[in-house]
Protein backbone atom coordinates (compact mmCIF):
# COMPACT_ATOMS: atom_id res chain seq x y z
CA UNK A 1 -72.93 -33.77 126.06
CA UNK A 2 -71.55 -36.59 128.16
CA UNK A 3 -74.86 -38.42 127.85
CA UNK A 4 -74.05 -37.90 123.81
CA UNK A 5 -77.60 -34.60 124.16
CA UNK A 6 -75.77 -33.09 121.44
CA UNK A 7 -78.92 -31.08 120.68
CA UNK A 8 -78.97 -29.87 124.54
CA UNK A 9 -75.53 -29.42 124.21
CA UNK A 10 -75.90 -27.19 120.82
CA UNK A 11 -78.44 -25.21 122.37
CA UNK A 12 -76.41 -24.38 125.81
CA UNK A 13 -73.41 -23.20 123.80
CA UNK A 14 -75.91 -21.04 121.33
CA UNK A 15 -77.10 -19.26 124.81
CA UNK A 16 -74.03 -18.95 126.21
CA UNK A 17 -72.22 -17.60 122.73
CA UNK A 18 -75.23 -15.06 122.44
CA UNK A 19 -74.50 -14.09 126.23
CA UNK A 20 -70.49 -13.70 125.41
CA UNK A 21 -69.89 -13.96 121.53
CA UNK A 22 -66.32 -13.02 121.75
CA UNK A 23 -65.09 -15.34 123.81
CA UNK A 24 -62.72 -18.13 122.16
CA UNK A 25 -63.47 -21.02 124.45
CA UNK A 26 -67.21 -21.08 123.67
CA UNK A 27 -66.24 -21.31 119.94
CA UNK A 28 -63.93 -24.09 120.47
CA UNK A 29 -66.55 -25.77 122.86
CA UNK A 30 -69.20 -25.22 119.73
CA UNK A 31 -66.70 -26.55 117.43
CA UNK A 32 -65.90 -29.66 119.42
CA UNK A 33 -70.21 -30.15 119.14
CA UNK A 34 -70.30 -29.80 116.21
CA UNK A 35 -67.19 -32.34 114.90
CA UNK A 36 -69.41 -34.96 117.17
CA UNK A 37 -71.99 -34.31 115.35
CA UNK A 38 -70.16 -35.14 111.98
CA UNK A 39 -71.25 -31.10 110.86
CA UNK A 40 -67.33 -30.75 110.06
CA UNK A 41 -68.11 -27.86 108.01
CA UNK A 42 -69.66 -25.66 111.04
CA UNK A 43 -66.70 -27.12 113.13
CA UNK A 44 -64.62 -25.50 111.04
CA UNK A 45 -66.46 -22.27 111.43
CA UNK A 46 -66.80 -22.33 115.19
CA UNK A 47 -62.82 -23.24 115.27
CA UNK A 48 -62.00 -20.50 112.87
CA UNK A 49 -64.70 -17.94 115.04
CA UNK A 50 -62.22 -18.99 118.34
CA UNK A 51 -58.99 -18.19 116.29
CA UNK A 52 -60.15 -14.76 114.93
CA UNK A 53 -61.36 -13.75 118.19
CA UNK A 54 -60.23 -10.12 118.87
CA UNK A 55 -60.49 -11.07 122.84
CA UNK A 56 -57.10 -12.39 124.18
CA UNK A 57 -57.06 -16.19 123.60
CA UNK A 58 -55.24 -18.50 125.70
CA UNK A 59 -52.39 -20.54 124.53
CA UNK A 60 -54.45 -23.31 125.66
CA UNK A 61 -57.87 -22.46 123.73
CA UNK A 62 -55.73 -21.68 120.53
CA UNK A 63 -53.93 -24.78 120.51
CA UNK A 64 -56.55 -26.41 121.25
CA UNK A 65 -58.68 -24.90 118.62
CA UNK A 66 -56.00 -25.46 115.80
CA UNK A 67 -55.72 -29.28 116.72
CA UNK A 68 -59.41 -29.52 116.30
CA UNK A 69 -59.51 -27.79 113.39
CA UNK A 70 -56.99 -30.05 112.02
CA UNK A 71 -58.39 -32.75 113.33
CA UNK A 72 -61.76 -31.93 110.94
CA UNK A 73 -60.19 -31.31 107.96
CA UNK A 74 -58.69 -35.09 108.04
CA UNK A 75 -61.89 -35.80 108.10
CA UNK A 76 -63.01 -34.05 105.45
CA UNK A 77 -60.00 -35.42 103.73
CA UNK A 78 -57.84 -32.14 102.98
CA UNK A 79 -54.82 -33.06 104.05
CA UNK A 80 -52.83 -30.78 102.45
CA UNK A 81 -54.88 -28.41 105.06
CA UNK A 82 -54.70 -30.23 107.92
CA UNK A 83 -51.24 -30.61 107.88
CA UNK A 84 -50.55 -26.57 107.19
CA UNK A 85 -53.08 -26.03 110.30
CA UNK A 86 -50.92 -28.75 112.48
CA UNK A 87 -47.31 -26.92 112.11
CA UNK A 88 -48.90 -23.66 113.21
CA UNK A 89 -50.35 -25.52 116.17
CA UNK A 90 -46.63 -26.83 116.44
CA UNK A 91 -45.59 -23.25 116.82
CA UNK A 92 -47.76 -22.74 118.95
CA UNK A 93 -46.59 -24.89 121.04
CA UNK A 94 -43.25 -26.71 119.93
CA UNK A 95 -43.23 -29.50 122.87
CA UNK A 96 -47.34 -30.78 121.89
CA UNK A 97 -46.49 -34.66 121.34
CA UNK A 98 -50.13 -35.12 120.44
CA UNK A 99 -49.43 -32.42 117.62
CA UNK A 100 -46.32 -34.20 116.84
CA UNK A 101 -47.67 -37.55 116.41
CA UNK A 102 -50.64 -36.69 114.42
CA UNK A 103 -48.04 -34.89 111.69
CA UNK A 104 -45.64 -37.96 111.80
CA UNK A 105 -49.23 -40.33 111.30
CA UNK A 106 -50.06 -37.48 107.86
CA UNK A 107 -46.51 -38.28 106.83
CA UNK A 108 -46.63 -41.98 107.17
CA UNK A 109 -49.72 -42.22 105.65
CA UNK A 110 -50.06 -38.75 103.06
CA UNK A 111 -46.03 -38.93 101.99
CA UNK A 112 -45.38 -35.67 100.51
């Protein structure tokens, strides 16, 4: 997808998720596709695939996954969702500045 062949790119992650449907990392990867693609909607769905996974999921890939998510539903302007989606990331992983930041930007822009 470097060369912005989302459709190549959409395809290769279909294979590999039929190959290996249960693994979180392909989800995310399908997610992050599909966000580029503006298809936040199916983002959401790949992202939310990844975090109901019942394989083991890294720390990494779940963080990962929730930031994205988040990241989406700004886009789709549902803050209120976003923001819910960034303090579990937070718990996730208490010391993310780039989770941090992005709820300090919600609360600077989205006071509650």
């Amino acid at each position: 997808m470097r060369n912005g062949n989302t459709k190549k790119a959409l395809k290769d992650h279909d294979r590999a998720i039929k190959l290996q449907p249960h693994v979180p990392r392909l989800h995310t990867n399908r997610g992050n596709v599909l966000y580029y693609t503006h298809d936040y909607e199916g983002a959401i769905v790949e992202f939310d695939k990844a975090l109901d996974s019942d394989e083991t999921i890294s720390k990494s890939t779940y963080r990962i996954s929730l930031y994205n998510k988040a990241l989406t539903l700004l886009r789709m302007k549902r803050i209120t969702e976003a923001k819910t989606v960034l303090e579990l990331a937070l718990e996730v992983d208490p010391e993310s500045k780039l989770v941090q930041d992005k709820l300090e930007d919600i609360a600077s822009l989205h006071p509650s």
